[in-house]
Protein backbone atom coordinates (compact mmCIF):
# COMPACT_ATOMS: atom_id res chain seq x y z
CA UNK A 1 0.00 0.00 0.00
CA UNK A 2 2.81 2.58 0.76
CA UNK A 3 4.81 1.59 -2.59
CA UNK A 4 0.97 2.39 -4.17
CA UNK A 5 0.36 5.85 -2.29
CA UNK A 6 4.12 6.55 -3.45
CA UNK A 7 3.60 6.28 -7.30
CA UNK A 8 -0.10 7.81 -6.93
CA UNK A 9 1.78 10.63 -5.06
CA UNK A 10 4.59 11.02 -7.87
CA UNK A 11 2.56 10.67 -10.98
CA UNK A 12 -0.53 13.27 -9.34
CA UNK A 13 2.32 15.72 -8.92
CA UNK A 14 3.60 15.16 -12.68
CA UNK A 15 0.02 15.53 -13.77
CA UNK A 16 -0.07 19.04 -12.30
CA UNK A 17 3.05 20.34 -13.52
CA UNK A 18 2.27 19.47 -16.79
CA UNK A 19 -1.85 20.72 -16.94
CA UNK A 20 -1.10 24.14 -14.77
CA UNK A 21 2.17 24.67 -17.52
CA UNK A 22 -0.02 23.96 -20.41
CA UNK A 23 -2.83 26.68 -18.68
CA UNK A 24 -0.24 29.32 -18.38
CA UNK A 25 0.86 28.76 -21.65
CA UNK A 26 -2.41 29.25 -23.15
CA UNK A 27 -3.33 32.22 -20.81
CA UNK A 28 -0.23 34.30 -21.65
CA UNK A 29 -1.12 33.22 -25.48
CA UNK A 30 -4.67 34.64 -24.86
CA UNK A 31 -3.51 37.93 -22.99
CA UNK A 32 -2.04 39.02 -26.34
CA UNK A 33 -2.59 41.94 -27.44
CA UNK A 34 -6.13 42.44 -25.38
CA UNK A 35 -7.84 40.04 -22.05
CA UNK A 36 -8.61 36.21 -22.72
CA UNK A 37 -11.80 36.83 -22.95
CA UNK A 38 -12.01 39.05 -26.01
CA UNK A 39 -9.05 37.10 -27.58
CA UNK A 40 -11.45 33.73 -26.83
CA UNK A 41 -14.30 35.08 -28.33
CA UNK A 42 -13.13 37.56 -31.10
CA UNK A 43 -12.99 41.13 -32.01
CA UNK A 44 -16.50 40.87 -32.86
CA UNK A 45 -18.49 39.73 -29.26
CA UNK A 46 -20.01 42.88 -27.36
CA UNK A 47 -18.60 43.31 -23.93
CA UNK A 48 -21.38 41.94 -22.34
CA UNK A 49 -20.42 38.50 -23.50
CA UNK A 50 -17.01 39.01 -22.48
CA UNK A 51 -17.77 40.17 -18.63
CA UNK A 52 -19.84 37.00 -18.66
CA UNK A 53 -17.59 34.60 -20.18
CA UNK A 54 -14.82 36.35 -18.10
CA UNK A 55 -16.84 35.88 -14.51
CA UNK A 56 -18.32 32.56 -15.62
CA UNK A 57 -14.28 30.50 -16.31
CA UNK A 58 -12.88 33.23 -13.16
CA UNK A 59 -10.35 34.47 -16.68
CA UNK A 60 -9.55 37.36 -14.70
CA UNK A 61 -8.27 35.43 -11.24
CA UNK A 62 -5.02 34.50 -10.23
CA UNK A 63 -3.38 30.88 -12.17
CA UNK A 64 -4.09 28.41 -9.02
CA UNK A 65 -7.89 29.61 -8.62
CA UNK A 66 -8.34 29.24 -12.75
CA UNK A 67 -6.81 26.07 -12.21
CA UNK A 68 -8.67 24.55 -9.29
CA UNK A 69 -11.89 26.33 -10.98
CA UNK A 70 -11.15 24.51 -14.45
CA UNK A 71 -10.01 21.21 -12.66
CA UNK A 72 -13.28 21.05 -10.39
CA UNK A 73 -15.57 21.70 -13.59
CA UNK A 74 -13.64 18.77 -15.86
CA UNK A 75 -14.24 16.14 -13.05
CA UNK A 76 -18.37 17.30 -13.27
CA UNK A 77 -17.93 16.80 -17.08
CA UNK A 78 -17.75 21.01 -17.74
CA UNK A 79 -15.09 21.38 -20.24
CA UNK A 80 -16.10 24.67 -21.59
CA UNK A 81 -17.63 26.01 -24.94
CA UNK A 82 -15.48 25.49 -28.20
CA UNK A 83 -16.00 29.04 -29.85
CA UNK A 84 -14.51 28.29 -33.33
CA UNK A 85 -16.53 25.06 -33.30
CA UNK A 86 -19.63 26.21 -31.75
CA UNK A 87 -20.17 23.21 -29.46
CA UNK A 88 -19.23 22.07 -25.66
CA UNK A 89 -15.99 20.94 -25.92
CA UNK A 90 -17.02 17.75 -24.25
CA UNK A 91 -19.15 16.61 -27.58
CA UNK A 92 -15.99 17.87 -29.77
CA UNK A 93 -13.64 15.22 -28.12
CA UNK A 94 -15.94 12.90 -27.63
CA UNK A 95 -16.07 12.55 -31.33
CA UNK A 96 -12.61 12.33 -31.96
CA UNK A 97 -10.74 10.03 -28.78
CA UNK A 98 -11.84 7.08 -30.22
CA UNK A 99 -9.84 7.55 -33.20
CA UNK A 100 -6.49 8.00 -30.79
CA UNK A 101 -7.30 5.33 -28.73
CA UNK A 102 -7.37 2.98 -31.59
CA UNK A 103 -4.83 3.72 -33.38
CA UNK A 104 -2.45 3.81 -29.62
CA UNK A 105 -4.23 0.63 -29.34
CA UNK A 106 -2.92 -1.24 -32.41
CA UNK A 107 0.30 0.18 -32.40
CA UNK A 108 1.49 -1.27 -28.94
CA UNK A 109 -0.50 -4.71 -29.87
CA UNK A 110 1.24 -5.01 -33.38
CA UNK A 111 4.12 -4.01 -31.50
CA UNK A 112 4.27 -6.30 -28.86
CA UNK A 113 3.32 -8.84 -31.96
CA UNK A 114 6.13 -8.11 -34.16
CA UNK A 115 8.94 -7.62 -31.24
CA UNK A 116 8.16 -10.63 -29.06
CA UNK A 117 9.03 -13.68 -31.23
CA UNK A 118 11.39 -11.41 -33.23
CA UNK A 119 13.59 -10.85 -30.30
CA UNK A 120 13.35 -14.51 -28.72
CA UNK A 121 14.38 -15.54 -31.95
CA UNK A 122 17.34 -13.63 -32.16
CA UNK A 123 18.35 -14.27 -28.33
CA UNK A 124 17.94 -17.94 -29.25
CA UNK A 125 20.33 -17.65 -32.46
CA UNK A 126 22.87 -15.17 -30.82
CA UNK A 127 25.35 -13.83 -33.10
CA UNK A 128 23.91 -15.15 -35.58
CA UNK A 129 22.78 -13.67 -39.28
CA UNK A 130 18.95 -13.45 -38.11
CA UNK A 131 20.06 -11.68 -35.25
CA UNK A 132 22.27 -9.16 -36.89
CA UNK A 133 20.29 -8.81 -39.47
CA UNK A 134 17.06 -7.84 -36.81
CA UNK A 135 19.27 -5.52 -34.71
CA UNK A 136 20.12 -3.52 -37.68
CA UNK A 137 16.57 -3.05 -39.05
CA UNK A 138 15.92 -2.50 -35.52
CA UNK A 139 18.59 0.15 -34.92
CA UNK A 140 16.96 1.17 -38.32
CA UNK A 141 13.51 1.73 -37.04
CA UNK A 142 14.48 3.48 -33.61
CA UNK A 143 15.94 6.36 -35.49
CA UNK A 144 13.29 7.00 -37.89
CA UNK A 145 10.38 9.05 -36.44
CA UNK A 146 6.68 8.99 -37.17
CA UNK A 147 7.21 12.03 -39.21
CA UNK A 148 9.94 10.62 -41.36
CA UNK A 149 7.78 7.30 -41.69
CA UNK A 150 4.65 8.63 -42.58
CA UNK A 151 6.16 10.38 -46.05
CA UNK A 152 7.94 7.41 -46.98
CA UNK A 153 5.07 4.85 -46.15
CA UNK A 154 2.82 7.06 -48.55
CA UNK A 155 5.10 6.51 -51.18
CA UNK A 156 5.34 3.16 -50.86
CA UNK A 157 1.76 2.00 -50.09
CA UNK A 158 -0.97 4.85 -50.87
CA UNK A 159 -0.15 6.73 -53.79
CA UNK A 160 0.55 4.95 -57.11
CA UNK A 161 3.63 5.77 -58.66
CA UNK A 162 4.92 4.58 -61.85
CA UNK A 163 8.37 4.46 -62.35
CA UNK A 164 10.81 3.63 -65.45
CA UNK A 165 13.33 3.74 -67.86
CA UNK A 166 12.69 6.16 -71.00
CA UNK A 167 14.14 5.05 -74.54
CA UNK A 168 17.35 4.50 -75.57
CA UNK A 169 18.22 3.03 -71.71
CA UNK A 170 15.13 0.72 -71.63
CA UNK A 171 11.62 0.39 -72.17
CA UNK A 172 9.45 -0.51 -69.32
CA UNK A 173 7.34 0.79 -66.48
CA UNK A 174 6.49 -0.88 -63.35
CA UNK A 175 3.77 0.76 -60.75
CA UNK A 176 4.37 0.65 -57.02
CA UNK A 177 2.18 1.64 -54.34
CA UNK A 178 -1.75 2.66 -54.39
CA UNK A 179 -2.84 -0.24 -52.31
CA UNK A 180 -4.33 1.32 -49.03
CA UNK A 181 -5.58 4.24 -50.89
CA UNK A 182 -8.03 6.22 -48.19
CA UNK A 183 -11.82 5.38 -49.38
CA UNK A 184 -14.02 7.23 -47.41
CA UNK A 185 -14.97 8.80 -43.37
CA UNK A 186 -16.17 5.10 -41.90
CA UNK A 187 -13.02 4.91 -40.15
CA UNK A 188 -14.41 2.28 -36.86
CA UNK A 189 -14.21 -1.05 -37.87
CA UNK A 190 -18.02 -1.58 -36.66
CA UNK A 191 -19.22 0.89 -39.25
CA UNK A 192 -16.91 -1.04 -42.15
CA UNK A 193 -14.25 -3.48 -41.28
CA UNK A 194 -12.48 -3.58 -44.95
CA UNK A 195 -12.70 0.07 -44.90
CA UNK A 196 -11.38 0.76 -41.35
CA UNK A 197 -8.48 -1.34 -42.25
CA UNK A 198 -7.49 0.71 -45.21
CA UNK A 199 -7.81 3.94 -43.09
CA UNK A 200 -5.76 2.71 -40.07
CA UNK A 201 -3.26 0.24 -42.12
CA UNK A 202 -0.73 2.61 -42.72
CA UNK A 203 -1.08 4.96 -39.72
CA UNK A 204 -1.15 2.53 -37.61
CA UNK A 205 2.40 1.13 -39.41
CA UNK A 206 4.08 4.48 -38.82
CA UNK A 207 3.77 4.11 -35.79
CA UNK A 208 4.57 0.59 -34.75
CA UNK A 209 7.43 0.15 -36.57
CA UNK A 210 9.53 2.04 -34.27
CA UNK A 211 7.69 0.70 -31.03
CA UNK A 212 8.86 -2.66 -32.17
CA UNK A 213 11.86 -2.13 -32.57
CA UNK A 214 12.12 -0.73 -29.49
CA UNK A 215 10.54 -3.60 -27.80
CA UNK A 216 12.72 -5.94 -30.02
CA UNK A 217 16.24 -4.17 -29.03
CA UNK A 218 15.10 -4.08 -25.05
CA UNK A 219 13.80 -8.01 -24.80
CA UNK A 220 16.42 -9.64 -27.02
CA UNK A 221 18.93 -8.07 -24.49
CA UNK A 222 17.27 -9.49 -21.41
CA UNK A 223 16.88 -12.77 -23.22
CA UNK A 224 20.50 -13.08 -23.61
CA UNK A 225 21.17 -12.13 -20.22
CA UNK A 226 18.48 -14.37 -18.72
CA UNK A 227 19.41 -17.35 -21.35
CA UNK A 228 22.58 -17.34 -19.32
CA UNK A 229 21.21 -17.74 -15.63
CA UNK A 230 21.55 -20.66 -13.63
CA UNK A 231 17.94 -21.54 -13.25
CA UNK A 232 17.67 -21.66 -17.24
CA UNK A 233 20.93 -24.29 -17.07
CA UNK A 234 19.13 -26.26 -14.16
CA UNK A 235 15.92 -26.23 -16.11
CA UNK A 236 17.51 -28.11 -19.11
CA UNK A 237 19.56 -30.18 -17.13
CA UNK A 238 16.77 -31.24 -15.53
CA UNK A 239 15.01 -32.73 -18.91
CA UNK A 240 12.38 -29.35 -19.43
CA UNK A 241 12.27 -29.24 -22.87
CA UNK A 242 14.39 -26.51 -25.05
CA UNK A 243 11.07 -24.98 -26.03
CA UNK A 244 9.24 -24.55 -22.49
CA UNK A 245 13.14 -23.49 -21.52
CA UNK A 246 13.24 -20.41 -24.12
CA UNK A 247 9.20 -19.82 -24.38
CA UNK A 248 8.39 -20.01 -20.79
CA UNK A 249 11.37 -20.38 -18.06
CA UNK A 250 13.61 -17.47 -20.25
CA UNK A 251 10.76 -15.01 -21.43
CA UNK A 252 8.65 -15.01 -18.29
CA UNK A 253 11.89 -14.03 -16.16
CA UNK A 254 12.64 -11.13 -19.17
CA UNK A 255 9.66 -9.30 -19.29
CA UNK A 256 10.24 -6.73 -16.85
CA UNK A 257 11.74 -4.74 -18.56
CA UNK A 258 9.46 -4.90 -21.50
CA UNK A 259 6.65 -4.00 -19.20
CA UNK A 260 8.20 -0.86 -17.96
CA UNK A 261 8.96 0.06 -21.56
CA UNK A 262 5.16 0.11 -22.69
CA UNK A 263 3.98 2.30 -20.34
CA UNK A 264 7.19 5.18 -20.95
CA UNK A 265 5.87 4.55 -25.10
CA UNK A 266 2.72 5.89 -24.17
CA UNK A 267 3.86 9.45 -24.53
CA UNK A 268 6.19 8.43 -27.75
CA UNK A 269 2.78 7.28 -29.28
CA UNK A 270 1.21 10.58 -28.49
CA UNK A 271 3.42 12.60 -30.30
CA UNK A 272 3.53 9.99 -33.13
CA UNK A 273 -0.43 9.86 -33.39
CA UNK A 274 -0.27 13.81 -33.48
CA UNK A 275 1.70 13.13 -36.65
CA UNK A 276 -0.10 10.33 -38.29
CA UNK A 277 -3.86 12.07 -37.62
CA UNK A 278 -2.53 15.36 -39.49
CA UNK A 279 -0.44 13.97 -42.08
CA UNK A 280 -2.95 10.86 -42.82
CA UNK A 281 -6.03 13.69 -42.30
CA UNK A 282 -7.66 11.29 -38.92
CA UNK A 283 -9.58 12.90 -36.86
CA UNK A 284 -8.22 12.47 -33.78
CA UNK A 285 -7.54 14.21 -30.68
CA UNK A 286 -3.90 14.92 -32.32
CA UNK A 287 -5.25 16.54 -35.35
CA UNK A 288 -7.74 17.92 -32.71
CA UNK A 289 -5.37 19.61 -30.57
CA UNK A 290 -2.90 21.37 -33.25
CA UNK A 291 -5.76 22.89 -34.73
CA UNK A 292 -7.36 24.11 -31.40
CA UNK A 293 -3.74 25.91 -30.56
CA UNK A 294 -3.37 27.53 -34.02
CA UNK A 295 -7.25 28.78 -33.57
CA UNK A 296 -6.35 29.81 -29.73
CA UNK A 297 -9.21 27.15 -28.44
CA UNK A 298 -8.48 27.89 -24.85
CA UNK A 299 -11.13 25.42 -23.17
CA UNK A 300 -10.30 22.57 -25.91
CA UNK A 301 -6.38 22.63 -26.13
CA UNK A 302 -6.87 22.11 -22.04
CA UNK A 303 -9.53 19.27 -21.92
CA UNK A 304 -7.64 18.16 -24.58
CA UNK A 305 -4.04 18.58 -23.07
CA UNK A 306 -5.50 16.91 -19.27
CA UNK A 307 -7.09 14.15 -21.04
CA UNK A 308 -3.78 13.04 -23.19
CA UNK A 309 -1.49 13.80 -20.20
CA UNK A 310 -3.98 11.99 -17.79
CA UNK A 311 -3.97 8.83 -19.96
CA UNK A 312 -0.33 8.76 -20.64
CA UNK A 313 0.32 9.17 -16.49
CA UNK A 314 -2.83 6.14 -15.83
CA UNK A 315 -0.95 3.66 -17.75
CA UNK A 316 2.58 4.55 -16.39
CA UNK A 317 0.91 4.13 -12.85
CA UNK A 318 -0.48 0.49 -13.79
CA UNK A 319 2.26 -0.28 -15.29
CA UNK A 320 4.42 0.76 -12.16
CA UNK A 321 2.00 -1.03 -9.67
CA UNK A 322 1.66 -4.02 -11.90
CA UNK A 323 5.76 -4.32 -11.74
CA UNK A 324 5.66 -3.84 -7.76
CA UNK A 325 3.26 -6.71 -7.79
CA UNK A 326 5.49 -9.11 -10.31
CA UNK A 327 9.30 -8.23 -10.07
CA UNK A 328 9.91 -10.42 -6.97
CA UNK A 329 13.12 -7.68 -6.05
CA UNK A 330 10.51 -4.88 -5.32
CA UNK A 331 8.19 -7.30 -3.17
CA UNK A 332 11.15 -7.96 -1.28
CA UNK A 333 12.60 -4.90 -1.05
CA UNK A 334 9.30 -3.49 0.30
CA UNK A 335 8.77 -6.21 2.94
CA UNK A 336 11.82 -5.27 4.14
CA UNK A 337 11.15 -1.53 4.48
């Protein structure tokens, strides 16, 4: 229970830092050149609106009252009024988290897909050309962002290009690409699977590639470390097959690791589904939020910001509690305290 209260304690205090910065942020962007509330609304809204709207979200008190104020209204479901988009704010991201959620969704699944027999594999054949041939793709991956990826992958898979060789150097033309062309808006798989998989194929690549090999680089180097323990030795000696050795005994003692790393790729995947909903035109709360900064969307850009930031800092804190409860060290070392 105190290891719990600890991380609740930590990540609560993270949470704020981050909210109350992005607040400030948006205030001072408001207060330029006139008061939030006339920036908010626009040049054109009488000041009758603005001494309401002002008194109403408490624009005109001091940061830690705004904050508590805006804080105490999210929890009741009050996010504020979207101006630009003439709608609660609530209904505006309602409409749009799904799309985030999935797309976070497949990326640490695939992930987790692609990395896990990938890197067993390669622990198993150590040294060998499967497993420097994996770290270097790998090692590839890591270093190429969403927003390199997303360019490329366009290239290669949506738009059909034909390329060739003109006369006198050759004759012949061979088309690449144009097979997950986008088809339509029905982007949930309940409204149209084959369509839903055309719209999310590609975005959802940009942005597992790199979590894999992430994943990939991190277990293969437990692996080997754990392939080399003494309980994996008495295991085999003892007649447990070379299989249950490497698939059970080996992985289930390497995951640790692993387990920490998914919850600290929750805020990679963030900034790479910002990237994939503008450049592959999802609406999602990525595409969501850069437009509500460029339009100065006060009450949206902070819903928005709290409910990113709170999901990224829920899954590090399960992930945290979950690895109290498994790694054996921590139990230990909090019996002890």
């Amino acid at each position: 229970m105190r290891y719990a209260l600890q991380k609740i304690g930590q990540f609560a205090i993270v949470f704020f830092i981050v909210t109350f910065t992005v607040m400030i942020l948006m205030r001072l962007g408001l207060n330029a050149p006139g008061d939030p509330a006339r920036t908010l609304l626009g040049g054109t809204a009488d000041q009758e609106l603005i001494d309401a709207t002002t008194e109403k979200y408490r624009l005109d008190s001091n940061p830690f009252v705004q904050y508590v104020f805006w804080m105490t209204n999210m929890v009741q479901g009050d996010m504020g009024f979207s101006v630009p988009n003439s709608q609660p704010v609530f209904d505006y991201i309602q409409g749009r988290i799904l799309t985030t959620l999935l797309l976070g969704f497949y990326a640490i699944f695939w992930g987790l897909v692609i990395a896990v027999p990938l890197a067993v594999r390669q622990a198993h054949k150590r040294d060998s050309w499967f497993d420097k041939f994996g770290s270097g793709a790998a090692f590839a991956f890591v270093s190429a962002p969403a927003i390199v990826l997303a360019p490329i992958l366009t290239i290669l898979l949506i738009k059909e290009n034909t390329i060739g060789m003109p006369p006198p150097f050759g004759d012949f033309q061979v088309t690449i690409g144009g097979w997950f062309p986008r088809i339509g808006d029905k982007v949930y798989p309940w409204q149209d699977l084959g369509e839903h998989f055309r719209n999310f194929f590609v975005p959802t690549l940009v942005l597992t590639l790199p979590i894999a090999a992430i994943f990939s680089r991190l277990l293969r180097g437990d692996m080997v470390m754990t392939l080399q323990a003494d309980f994996v030795t008495l295991a085999s000696a003892k007649g447990v097959s070379p299989r249950r050795v490497l698939w059970v005994h080996a992985l289930r003692n390497s995951l640790f690791s692993l387990l920490t790393s998914v919850g600290l790729q929750i805020g990679g995947i963030v900034g790479g589904a910002i990237v994939a909903e503008q450049f592959f035109d999802l609406d999602g709360m990525g595409s969501m939020l850069v437009t509500a900064i460029l339009q100065k969307d006060l009450f949206t850009v902070q819903s928005a910001s709290a409910i990113l930031v709170g999901s990224v800092v829920i899954v590090n804190l399960t992930v945290d509690l979950m690895y109290g409860v498994l790694d054996p060290r921590i139990r230990h070392a909090r019996a002890i305290a």
